[in-house]
Protein backbone atom coordinates (compact mmCIF):
# COMPACT_ATOMS: atom_id res chain seq x y z
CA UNK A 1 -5.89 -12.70 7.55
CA UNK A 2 -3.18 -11.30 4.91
CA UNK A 3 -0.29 -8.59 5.10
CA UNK A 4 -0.58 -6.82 1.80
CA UNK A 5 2.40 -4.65 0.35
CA UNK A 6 1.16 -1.80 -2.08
CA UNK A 7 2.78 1.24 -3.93
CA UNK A 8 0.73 4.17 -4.53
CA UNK A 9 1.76 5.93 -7.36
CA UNK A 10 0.39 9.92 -7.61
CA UNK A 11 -0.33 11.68 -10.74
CA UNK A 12 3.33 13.26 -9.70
CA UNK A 13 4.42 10.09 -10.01
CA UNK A 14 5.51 9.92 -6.47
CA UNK A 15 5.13 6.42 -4.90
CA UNK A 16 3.37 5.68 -1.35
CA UNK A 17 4.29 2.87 0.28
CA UNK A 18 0.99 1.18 2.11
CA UNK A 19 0.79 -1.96 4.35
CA UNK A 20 -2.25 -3.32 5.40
CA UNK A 21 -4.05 -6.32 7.12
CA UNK A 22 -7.21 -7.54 5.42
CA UNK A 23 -9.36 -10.66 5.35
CA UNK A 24 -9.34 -10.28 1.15
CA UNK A 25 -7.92 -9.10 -1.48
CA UNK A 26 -11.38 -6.42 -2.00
CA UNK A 27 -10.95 -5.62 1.20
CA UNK A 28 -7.21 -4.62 1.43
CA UNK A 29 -7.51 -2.53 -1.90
CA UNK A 30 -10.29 -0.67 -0.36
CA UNK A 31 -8.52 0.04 2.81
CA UNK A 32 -5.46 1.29 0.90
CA UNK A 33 -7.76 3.88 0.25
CA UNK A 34 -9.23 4.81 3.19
CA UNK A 35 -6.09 4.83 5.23
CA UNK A 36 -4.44 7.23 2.52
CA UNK A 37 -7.54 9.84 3.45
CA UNK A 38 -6.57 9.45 7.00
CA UNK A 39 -2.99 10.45 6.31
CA UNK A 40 -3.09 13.15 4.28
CA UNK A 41 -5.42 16.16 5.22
CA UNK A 42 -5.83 16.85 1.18
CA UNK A 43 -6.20 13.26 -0.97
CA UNK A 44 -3.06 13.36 -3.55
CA UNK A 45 -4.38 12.40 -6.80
CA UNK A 46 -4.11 8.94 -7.35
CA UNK A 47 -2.63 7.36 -10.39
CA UNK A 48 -2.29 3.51 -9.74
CA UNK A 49 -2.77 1.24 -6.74
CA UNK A 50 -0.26 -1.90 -7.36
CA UNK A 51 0.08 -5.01 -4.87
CA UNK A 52 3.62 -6.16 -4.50
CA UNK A 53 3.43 -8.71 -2.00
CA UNK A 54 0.79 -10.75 -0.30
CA UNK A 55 1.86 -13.01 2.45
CA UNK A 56 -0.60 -15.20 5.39
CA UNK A 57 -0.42 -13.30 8.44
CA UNK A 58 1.11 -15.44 11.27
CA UNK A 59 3.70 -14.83 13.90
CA UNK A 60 7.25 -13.65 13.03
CA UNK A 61 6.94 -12.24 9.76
CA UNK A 62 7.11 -8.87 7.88
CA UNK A 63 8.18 -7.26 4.79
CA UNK A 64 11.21 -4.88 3.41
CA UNK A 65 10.13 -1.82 2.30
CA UNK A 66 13.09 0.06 0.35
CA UNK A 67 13.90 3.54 1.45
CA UNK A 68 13.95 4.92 -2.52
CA UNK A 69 10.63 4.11 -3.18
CA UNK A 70 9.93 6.82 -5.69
CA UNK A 71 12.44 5.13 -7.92
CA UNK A 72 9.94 3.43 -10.75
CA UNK A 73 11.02 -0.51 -11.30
């Protein structure tokens, strides 16, 4: 199992940060997805999807995520 990082960017271009635990790659993109539609009662329109950081998951580990996200890099 992995820890993916992602940043959702909306057509607003606001940015979502997302983490989530996945067996592969596929698999994490697609639940990106799914948890965003269990978050938010009306899907924001979605502009881009980007993985940041992939890391094996294992005990004592985790992941910064900055508090100005919506800050482009």
């Amino acid at each position: 199992m992995n820890v993916y990082r992602f940043e959702v960017t909306t057509a607003d271009q606001k940015v979502i940060p997302a983490v989530i635990v996945a067996s592969t790659d596929e698999k994490a993109f697609s639940l990106v997805e799914v948890e965003l539609e269990k978050y938010y009662l009306k899907l924001p329109d979605i502009e881009n999807i980007t993985l940041f950081e992939k890391k094996k998951l294992r005990n004592g580990g985790g992941f910064v995520v900055p508090y100005e996200t919506n800050s482009r890099r």
